[in-house]
C-alpha atoms as a PDB file:
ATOM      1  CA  UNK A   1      75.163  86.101  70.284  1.00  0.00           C
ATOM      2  CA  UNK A   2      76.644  89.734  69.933  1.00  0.00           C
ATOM      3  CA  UNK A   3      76.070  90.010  73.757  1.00  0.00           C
ATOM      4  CA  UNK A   4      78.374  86.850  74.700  1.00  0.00           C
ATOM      5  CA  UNK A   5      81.020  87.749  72.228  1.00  0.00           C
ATOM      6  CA  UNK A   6      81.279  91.479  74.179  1.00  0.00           C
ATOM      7  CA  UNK A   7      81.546  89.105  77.617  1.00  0.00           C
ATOM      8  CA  UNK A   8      84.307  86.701  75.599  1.00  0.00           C
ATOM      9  CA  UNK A   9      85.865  89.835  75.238  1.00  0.00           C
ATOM     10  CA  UNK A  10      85.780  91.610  78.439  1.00  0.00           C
ATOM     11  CA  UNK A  11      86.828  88.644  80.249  1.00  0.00           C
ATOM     12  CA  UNK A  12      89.911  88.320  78.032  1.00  0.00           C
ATOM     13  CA  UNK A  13      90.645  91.567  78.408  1.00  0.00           C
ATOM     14  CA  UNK A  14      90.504  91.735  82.544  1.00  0.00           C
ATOM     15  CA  UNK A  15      92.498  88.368  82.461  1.00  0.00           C
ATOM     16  CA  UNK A  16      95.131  89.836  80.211  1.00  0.00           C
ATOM     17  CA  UNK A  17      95.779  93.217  82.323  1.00  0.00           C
ATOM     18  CA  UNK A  18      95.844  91.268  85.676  1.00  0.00           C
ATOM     19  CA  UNK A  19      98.326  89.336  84.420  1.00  0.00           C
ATOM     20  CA  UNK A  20     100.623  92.095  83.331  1.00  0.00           C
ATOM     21  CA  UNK A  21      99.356  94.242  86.595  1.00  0.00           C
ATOM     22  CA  UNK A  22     100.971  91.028  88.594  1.00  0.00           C
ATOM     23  CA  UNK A  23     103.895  90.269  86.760  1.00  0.00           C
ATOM     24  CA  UNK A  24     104.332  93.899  86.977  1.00  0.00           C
ATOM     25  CA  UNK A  25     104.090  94.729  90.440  1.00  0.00           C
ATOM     26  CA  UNK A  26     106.367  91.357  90.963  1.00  0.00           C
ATOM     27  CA  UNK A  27     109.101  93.182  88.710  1.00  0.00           C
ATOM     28  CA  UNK A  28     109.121  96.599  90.427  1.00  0.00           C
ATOM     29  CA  UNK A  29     109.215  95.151  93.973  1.00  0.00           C
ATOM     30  CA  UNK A  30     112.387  92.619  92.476  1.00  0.00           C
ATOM     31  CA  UNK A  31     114.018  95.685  90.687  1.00  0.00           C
ATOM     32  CA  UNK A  32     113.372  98.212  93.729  1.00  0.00           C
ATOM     33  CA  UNK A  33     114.823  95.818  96.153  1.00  0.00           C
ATOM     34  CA  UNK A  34     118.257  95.009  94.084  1.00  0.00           C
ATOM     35  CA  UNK A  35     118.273  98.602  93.704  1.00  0.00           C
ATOM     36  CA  UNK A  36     118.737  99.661  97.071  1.00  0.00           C
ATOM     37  CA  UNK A  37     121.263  96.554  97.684  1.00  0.00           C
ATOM     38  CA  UNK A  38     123.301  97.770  94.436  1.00  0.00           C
ATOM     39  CA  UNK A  39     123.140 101.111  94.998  1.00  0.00           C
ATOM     40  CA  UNK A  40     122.763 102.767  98.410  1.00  0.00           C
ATOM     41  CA  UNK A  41     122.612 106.209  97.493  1.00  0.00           C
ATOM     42  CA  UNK A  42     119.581 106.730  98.006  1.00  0.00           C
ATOM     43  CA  UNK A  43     117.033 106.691 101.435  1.00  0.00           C
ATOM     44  CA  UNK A  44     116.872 102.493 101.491  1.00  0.00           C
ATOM     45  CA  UNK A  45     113.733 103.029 103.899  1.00  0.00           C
ATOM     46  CA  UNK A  46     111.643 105.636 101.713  1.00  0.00           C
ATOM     47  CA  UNK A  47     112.803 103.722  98.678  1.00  0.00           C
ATOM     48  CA  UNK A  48     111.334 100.185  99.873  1.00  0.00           C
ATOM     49  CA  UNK A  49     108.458 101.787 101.317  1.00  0.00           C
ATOM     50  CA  UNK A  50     107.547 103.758  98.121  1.00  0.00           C
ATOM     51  CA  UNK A  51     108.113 100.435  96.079  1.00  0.00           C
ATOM     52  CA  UNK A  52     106.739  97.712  98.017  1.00  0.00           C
ATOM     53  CA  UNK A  53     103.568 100.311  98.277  1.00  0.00           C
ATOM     54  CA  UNK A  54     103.612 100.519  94.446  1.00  0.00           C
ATOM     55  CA  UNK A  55     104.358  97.047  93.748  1.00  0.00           C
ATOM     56  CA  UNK A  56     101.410  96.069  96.347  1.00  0.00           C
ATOM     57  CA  UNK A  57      98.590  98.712  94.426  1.00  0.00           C
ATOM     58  CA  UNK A  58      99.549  97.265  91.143  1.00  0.00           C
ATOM     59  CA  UNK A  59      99.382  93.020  92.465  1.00  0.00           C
ATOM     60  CA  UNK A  60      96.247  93.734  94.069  1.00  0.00           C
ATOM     61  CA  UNK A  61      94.785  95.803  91.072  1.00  0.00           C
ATOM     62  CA  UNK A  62      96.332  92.611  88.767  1.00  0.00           C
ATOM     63  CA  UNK A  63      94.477  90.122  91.470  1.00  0.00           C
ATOM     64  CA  UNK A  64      90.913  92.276  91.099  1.00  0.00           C
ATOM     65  CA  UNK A  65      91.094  92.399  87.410  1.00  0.00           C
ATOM     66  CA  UNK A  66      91.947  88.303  87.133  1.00  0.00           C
ATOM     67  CA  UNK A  67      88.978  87.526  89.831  1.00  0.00           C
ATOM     68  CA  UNK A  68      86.479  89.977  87.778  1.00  0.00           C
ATOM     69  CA  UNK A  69      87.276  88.365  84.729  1.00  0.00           C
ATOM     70  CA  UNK A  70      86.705  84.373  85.764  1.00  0.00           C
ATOM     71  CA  UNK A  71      83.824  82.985  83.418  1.00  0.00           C
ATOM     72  CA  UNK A  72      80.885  82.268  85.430  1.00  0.00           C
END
């Protein structure tokens, strides 16, 4: 019984921070992007690069956490 409840809860718990790693990554990459359309001040090329690599990291590390925490 105790040893299901810990599994409940570790499942939850993967689910939960692949969802916010996802909607995360989806956030940066949006806010990154209208950032160097607003404002071009910066190096547009180093600044999509850096984000879309961040935003990427962070959607596959939300994707990894959802898959690891499917009931089975």
């Amino acid at each position: 019984m105790q040893y299901d409840r810990k599994m409940t809860k570790r499942i939850r718990v993967l689910r939960e921070i692949g969802k916010v790693a996802v909607n995360f990554g989806s956030l940066t990459f949006a806010s990154l992007v209208l950032g160097t359309i607003i404002r071009g001040d910066y190096d547009r090329l180093m600044l999509l690069l850096v984000g879309g690599g961040l935003s990427a990291v962070l959607i596959i590390c939300g994707i990894t956490c959802l898959t690891l925490g499917e009931e089975k």
